[in-house]
Every structure is written in C-alpha cells, then in structure tokens.
N, C-alpha and C. Protein backbone atom coordinates (compact mmCIF):
# COMPACT_ATOMS: atom_id res chain seq x y z
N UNK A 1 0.84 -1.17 0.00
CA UNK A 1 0.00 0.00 0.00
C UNK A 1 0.89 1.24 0.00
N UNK A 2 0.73 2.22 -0.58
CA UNK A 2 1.35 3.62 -0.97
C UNK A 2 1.42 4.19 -0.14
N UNK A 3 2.23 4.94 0.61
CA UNK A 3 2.15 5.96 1.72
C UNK A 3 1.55 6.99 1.45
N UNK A 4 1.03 8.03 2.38
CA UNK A 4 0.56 9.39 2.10
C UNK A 4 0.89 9.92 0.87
N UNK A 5 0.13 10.63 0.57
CA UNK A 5 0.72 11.31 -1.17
C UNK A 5 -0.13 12.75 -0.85
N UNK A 6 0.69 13.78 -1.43
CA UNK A 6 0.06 15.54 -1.63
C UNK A 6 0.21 15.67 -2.58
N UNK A 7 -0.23 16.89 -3.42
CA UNK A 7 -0.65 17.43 -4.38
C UNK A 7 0.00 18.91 -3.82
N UNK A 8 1.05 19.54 -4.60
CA UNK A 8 1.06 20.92 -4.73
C UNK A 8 0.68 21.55 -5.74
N UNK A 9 -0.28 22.83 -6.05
CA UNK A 9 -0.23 23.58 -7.05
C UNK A 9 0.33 24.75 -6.25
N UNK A 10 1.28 25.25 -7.17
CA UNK A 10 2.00 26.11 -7.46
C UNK A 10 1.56 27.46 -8.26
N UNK A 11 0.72 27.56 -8.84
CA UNK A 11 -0.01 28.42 -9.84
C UNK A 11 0.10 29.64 -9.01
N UNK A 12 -0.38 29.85 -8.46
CA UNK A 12 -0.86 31.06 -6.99
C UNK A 12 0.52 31.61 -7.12
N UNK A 13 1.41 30.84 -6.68
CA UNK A 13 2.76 31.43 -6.11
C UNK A 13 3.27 31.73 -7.19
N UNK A 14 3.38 31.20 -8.21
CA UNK A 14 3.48 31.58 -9.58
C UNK A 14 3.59 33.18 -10.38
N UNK A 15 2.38 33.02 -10.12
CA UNK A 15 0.91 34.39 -10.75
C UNK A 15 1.65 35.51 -9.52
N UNK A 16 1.76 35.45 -8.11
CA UNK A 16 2.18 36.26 -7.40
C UNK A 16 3.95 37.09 -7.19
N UNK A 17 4.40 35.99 -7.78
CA UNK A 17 5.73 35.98 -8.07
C UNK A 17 6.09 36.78 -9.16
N UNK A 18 4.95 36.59 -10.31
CA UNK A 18 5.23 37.35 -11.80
C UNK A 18 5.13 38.45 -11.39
N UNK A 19 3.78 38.83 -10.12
CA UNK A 19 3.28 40.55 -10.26
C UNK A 19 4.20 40.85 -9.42
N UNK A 20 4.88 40.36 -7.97
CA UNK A 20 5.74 41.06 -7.63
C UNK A 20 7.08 41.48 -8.60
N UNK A 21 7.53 40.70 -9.33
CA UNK A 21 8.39 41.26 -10.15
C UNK A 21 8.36 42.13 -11.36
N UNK A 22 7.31 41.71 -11.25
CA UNK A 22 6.80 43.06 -12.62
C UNK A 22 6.59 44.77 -11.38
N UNK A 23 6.37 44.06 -10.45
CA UNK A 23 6.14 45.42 -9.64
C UNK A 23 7.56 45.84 -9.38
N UNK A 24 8.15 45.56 -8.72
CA UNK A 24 9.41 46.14 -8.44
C UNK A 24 10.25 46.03 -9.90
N UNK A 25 10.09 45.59 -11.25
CA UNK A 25 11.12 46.44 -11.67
C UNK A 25 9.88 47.33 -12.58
N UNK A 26 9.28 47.68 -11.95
CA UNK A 26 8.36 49.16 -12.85
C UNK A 26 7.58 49.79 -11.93
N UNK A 27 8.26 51.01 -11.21
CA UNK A 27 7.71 51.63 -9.86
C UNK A 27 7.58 53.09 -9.96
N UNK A 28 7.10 53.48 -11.11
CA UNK A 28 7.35 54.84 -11.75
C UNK A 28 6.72 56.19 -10.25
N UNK A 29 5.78 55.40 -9.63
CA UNK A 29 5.44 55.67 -8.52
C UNK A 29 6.08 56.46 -7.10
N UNK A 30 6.81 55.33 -7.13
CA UNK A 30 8.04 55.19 -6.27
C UNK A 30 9.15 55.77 -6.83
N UNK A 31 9.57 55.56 -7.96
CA UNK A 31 11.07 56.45 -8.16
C UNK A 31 10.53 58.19 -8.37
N UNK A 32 9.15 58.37 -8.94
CA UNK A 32 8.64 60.21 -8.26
C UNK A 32 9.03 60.38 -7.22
N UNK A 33 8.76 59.97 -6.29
CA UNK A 33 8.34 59.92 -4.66
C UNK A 33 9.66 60.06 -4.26
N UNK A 34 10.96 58.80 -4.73
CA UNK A 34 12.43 59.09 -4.34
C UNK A 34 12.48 60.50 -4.75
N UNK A 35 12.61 60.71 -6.08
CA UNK A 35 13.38 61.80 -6.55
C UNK A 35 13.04 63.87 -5.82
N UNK A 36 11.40 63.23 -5.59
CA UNK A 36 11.35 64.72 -5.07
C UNK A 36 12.09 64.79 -3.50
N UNK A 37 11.51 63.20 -2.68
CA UNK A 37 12.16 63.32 -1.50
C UNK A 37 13.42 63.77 -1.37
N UNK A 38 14.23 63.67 -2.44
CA UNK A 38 15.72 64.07 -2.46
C UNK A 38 15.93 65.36 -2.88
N UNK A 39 15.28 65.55 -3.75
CA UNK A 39 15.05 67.05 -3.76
C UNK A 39 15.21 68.16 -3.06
N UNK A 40 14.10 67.62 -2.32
CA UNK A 40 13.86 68.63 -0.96
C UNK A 40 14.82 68.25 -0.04
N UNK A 41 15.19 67.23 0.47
CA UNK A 41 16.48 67.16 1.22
C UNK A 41 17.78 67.49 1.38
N UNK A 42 18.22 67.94 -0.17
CA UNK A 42 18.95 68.59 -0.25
C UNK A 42 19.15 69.81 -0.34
N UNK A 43 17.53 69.87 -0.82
CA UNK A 43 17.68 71.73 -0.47
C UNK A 43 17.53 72.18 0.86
N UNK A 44 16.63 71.57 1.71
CA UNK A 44 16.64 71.56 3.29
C UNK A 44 17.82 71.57 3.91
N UNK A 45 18.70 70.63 3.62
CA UNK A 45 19.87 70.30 3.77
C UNK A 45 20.76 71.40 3.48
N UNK A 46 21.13 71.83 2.30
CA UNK A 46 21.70 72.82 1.85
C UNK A 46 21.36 74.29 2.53
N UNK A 47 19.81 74.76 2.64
CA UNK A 47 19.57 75.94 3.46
C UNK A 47 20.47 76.03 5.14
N UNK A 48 20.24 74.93 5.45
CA UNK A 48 20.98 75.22 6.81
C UNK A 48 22.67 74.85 6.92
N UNK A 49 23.19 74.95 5.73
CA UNK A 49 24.50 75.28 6.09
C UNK A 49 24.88 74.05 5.92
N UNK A 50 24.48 72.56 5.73
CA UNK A 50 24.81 71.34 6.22
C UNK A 50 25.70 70.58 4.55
N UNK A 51 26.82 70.04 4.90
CA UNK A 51 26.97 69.37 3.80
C UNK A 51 25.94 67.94 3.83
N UNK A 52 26.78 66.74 2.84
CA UNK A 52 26.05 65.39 2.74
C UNK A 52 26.48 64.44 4.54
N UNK A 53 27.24 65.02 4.53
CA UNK A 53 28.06 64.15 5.77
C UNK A 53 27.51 64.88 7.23
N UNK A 54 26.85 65.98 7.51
CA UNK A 54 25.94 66.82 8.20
C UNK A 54 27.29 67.95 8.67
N UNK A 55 28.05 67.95 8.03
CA UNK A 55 29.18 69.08 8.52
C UNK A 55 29.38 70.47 7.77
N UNK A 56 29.33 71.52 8.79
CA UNK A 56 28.74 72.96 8.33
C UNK A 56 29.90 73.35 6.83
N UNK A 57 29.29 73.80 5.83
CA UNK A 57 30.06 74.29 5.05
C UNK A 57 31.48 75.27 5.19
N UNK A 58 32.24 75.18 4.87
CA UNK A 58 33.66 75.81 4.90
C UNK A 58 33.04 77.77 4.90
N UNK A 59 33.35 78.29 5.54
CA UNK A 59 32.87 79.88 5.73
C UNK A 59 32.79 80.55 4.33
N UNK A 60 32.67 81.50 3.61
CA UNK A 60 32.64 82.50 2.45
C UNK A 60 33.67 82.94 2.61
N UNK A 61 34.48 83.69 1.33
CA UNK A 61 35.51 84.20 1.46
C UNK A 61 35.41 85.61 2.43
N UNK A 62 36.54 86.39 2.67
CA UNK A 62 35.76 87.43 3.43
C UNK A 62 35.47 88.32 2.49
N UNK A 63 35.91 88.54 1.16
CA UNK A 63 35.36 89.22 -0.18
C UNK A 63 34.17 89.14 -0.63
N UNK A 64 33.75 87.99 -0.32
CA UNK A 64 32.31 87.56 -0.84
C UNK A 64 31.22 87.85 -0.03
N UNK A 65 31.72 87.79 2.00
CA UNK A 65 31.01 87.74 2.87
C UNK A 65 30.50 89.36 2.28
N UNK A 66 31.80 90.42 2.54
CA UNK A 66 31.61 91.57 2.53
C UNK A 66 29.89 91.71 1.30
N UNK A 67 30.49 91.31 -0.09
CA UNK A 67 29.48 91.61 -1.24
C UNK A 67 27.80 91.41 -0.78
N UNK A 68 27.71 89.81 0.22
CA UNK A 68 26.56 89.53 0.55
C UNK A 68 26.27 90.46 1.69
N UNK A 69 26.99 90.86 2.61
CA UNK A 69 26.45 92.50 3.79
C UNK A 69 25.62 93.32 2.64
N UNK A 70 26.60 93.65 1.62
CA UNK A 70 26.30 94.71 0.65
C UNK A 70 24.52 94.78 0.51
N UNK A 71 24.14 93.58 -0.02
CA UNK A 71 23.22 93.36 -0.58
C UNK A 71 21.80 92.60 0.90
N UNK A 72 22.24 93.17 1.43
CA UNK A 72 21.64 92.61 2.76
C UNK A 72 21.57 91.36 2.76
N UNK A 73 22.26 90.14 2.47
CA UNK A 73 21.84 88.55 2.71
C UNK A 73 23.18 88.55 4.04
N UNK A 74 22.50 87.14 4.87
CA UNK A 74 23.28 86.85 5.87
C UNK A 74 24.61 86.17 5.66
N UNK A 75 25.58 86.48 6.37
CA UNK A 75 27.03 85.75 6.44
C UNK A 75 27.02 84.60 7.66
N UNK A 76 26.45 84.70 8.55
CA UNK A 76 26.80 83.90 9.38
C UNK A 76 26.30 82.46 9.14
N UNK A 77 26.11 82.14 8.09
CA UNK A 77 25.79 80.58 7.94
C UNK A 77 25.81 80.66 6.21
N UNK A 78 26.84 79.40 5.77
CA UNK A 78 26.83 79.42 4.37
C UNK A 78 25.93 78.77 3.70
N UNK A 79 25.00 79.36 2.49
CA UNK A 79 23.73 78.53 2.55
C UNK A 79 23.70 78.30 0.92
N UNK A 80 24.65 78.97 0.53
CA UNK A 80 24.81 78.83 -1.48
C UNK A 80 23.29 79.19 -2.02
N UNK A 81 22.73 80.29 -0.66
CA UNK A 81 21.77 81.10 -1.95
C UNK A 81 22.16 82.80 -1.98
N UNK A 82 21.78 82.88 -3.01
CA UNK A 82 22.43 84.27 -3.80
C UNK A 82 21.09 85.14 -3.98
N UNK A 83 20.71 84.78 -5.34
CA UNK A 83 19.68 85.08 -5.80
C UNK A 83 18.56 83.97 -6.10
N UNK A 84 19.23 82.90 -6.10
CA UNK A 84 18.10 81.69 -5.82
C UNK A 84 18.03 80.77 -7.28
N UNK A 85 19.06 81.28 -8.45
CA UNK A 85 18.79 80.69 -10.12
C UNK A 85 19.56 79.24 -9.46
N UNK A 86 20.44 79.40 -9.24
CA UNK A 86 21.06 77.93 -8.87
C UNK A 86 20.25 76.74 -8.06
N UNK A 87 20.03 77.12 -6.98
CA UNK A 87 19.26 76.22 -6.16
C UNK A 87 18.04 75.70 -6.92
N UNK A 88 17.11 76.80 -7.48
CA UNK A 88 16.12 76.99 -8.42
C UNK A 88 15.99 76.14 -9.52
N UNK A 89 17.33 75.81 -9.87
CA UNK A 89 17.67 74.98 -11.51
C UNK A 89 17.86 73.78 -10.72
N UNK A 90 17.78 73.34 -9.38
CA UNK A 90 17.71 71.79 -9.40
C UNK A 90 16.33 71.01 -9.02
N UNK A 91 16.00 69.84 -9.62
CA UNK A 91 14.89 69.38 -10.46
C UNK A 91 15.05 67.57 -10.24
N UNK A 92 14.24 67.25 -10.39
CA UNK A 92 14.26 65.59 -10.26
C UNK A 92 13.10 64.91 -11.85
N UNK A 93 13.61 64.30 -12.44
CA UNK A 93 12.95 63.25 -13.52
C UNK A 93 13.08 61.67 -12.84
N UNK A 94 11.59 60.86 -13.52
CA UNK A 94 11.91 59.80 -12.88
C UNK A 94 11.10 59.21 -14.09
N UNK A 95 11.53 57.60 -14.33
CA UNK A 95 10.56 56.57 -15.22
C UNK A 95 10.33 55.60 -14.10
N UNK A 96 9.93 54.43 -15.11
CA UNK A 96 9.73 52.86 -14.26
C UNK A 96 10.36 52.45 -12.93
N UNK A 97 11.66 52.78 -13.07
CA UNK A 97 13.15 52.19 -12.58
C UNK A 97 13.71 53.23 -12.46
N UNK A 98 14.06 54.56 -12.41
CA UNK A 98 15.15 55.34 -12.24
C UNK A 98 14.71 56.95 -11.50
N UNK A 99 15.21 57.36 -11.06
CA UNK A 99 15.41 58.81 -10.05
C UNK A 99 16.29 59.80 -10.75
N UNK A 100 16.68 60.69 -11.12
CA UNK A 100 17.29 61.16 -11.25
C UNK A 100 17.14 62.73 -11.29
N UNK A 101 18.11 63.20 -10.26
CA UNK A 101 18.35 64.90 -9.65
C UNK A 101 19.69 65.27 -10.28
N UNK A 102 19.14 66.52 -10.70
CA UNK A 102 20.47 67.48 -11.55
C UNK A 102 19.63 68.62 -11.75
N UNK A 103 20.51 69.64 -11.81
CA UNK A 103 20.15 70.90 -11.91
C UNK A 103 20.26 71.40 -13.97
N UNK A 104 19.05 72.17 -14.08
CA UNK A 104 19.03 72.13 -15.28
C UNK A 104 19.94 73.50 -15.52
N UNK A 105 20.39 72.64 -17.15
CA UNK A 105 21.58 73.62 -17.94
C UNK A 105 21.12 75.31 -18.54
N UNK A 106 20.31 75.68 -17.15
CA UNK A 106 20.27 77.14 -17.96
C UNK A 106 20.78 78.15 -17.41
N UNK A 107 20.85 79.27 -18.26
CA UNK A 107 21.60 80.12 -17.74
C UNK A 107 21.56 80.75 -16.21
N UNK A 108 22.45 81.22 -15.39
CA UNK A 108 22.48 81.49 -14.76
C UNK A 108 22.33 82.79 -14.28
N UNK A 109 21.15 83.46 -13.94
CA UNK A 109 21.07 84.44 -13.73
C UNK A 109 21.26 85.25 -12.84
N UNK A 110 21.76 86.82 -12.20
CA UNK A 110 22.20 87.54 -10.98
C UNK A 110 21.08 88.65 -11.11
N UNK A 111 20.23 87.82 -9.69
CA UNK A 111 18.80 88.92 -9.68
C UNK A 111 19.39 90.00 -8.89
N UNK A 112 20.42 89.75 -8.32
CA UNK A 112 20.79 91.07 -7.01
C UNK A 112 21.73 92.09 -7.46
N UNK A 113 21.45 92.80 -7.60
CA UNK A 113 22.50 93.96 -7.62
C UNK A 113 23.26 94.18 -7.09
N UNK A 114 24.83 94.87 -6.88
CA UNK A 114 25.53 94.74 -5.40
C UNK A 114 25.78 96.23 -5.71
N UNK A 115 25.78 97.22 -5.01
CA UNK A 115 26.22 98.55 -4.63
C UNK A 115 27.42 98.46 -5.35
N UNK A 116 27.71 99.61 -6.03
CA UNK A 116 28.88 99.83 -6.31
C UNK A 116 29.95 98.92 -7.24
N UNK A 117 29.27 97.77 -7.20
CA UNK A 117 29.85 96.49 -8.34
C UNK A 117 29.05 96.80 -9.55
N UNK A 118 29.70 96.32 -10.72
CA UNK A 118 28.93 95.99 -11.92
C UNK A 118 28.70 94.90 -11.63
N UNK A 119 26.89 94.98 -12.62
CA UNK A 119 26.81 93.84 -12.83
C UNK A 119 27.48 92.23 -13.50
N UNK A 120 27.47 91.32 -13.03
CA UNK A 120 27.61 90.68 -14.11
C UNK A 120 26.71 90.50 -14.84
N UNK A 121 27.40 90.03 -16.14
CA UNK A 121 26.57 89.72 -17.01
C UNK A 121 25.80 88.59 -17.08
N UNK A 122 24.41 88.23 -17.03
CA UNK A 122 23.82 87.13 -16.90
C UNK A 122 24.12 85.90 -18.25
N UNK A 123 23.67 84.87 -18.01
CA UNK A 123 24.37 84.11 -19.02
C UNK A 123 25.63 83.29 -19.13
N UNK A 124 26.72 84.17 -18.84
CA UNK A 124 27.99 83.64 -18.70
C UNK A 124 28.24 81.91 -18.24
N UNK A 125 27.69 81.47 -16.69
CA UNK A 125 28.18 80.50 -16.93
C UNK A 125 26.91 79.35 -16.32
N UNK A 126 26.01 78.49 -16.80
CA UNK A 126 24.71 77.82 -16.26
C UNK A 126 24.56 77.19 -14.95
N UNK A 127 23.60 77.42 -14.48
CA UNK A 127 23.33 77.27 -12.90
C UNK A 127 24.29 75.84 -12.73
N UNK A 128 24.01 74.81 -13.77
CA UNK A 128 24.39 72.99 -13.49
C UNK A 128 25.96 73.49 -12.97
N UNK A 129 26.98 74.23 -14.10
CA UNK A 129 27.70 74.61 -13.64
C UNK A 129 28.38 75.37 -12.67
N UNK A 130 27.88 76.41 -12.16
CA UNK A 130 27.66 76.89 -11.39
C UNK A 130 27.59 76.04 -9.79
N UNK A 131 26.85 74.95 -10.17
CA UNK A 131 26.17 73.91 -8.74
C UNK A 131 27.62 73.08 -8.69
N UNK A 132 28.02 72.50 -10.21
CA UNK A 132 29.57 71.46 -10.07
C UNK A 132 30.35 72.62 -9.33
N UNK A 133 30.54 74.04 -9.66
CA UNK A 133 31.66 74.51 -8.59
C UNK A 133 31.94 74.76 -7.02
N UNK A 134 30.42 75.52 -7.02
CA UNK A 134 30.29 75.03 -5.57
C UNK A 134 30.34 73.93 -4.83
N UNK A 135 29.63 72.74 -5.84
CA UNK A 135 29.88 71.76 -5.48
C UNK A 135 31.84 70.79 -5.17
N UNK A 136 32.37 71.41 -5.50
CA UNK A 136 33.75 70.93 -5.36
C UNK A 136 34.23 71.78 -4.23
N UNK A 137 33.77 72.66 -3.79
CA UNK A 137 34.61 73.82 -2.16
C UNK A 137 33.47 73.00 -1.78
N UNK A 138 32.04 72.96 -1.39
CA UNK A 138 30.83 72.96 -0.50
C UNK A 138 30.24 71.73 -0.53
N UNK A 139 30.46 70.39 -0.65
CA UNK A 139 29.63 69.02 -1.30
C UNK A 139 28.69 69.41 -0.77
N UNK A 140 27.61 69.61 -2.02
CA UNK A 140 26.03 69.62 -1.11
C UNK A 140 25.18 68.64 -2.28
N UNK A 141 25.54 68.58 -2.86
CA UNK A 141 25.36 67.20 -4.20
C UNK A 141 25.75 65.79 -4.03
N UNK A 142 24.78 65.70 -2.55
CA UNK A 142 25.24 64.11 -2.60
C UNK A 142 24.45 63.33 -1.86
N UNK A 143 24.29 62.18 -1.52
CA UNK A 143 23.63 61.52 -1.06
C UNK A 143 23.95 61.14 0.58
N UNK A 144 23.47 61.50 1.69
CA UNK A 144 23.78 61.20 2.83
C UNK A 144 23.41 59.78 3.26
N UNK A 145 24.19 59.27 4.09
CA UNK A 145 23.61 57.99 4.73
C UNK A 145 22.03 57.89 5.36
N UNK A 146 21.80 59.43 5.99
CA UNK A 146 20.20 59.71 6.70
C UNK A 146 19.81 59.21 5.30
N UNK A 147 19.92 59.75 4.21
CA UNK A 147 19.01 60.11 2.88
C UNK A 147 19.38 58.43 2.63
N UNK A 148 20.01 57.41 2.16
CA UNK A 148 20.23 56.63 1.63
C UNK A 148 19.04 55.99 2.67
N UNK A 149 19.45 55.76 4.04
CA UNK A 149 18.59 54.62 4.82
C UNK A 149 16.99 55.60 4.64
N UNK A 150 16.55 56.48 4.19
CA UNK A 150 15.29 57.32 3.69
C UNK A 150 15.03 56.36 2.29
N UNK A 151 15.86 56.27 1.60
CA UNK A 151 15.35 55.54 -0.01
C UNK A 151 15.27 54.04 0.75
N UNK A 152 15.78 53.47 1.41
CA UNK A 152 15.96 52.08 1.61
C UNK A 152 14.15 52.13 2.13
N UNK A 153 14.11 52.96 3.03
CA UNK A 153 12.60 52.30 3.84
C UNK A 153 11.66 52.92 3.06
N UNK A 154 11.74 53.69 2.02
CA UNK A 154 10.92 53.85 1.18
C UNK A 154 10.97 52.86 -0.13
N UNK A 155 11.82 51.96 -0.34
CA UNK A 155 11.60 50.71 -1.18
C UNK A 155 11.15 49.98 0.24
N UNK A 156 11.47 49.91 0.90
CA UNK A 156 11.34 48.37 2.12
C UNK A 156 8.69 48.68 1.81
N UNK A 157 8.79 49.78 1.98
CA UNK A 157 7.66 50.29 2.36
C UNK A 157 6.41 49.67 0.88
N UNK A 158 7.33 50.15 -0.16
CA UNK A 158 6.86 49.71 -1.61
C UNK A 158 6.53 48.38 -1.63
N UNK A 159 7.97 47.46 -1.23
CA UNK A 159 7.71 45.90 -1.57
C UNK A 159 6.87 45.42 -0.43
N UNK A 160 6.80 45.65 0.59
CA UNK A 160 5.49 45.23 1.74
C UNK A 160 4.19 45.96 1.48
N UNK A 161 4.27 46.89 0.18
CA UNK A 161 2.90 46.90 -0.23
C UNK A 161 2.54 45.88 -1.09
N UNK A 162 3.73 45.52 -2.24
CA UNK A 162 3.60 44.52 -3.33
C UNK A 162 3.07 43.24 -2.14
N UNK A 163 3.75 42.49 -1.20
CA UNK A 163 3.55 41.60 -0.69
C UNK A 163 2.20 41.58 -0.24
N UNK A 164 1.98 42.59 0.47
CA UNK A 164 0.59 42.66 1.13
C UNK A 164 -0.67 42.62 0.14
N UNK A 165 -0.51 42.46 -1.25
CA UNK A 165 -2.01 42.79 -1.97
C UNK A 165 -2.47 41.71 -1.39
C-alpha cells in the first residue's frame, strides 16, 4: 500500500511571483516619490548650512562675505543662496526604474544687484555649472547615509505593499 501522497499547485505562487516582479522592476510611482524626496532634502539640507556628511560648510571668502552684507543677505551661515537661479535649476525626472536629480543647464542668472559692483553679465556660466563649482569647495550634491537609509525604507515600504495585496 502507498504511503501518504500531496498534491502541490504552485499556480498562486506563480501568478504572485510574476506581479511582484513586474512590480518592483516598474515603480514609476516610487522612483517620483524618491526623486522629489531628495530634492527637498537637499535643499533643506543645503539651506541650513549642512553638507552630505551633516558638517557645516567651509565659511565665504571674506570678499564675498563683505558683497553679501552689501546686498543685505546673511554671512553667518553658508547657505549657497544668492539670488536663488542655482538652487532653483535643481529638479528631479523619474521613469519605471530610475530617479534622477540634476540641476538644469540654464543660464544662470544675478537677480541682485551689489552697490557699487557691476553687474555681471547674466548668461555667462549655467546654474548645473555653477552647482559642479560650488559643489567641489561645498559638497552639497550628494547623497547622505540619513538620505540613503530614507530611499531604503521607502523601497522596504513599496515591496510590503507589493507583498501585502
């Protein structure tokens, strides 16, 4: 006589297996959601003086401090806003699968006047650029560990929705 015998269907796990993977690699949802969160984090980030690593930016020159007195903006905390085209030109695109923050290639404009300086001329050199230079004295273009374990529990959050249907 035959011992016990089961029957698995598999179908279920199957069918659930396809949609979770079709879900996580097409989350157009979720990579919006990254990209603005980062967005704003870095500009949050950036307003208060903070690099990626949470350490206060290196001071203004005292040439530069002087120009920003000029024009009434504050010295005592370096915040890489001016007139605001730079900060302004950074932007987040996202598809299925991808995030992506960069500041767009336009010109860079000087809304402030400074006493007694000429203007520059607007145009000269585009905010993106503009952001790579500061960005090499000031890292504020980057991804922090706070911000990284932020994207992690915002996928952790995604796939325990996929699981949970």
């Amino acid at each position: 006589m035959p011992g016990p015998m089961f029957t698995v269907n598999i179908e279920r796990l199957r069918v659930f297996l396809t949609e979770l993977e079709e879900g996580v690699h097409s989350a157009p949802e979720l990579m919006r959601d990254i990209g603005g969160r980062l967005e704003y984090s870095i500009l949050a980030r950036t307003a208060k003086g903070k690099d990626a690593e949470g350490n206060d930016f290196i001071e203004y020159s005292k040439e530069y401090a002087r120009i920003r007195e000029l024009v009434g903006l504050q010295t005592s905390r370096v915040d890489l806003f001016f007139g605001g085209s730079m900060l302004g030109a950074l932007t987040h695109e996202s598809d299925k699968d991808s995030a992506k923050l960069f500041f767009m290639n336009t010109p860079h404009v000087e809304h402030v006047v400074v006493p007694g300086h000429k203007k520059k001329a607007s145009g000269k050199v585009t905010n993106a650029e503009l952001a790579y230079y500061n960005d090499e004295v000031r890292p504020f273009f980057s991804i922090s560990a706070e911000e990284q374990q932020m994207i992690l529990g915002m996928v952790d959050d995604y796939v325990e929705g996929l699981i949970g249907r």
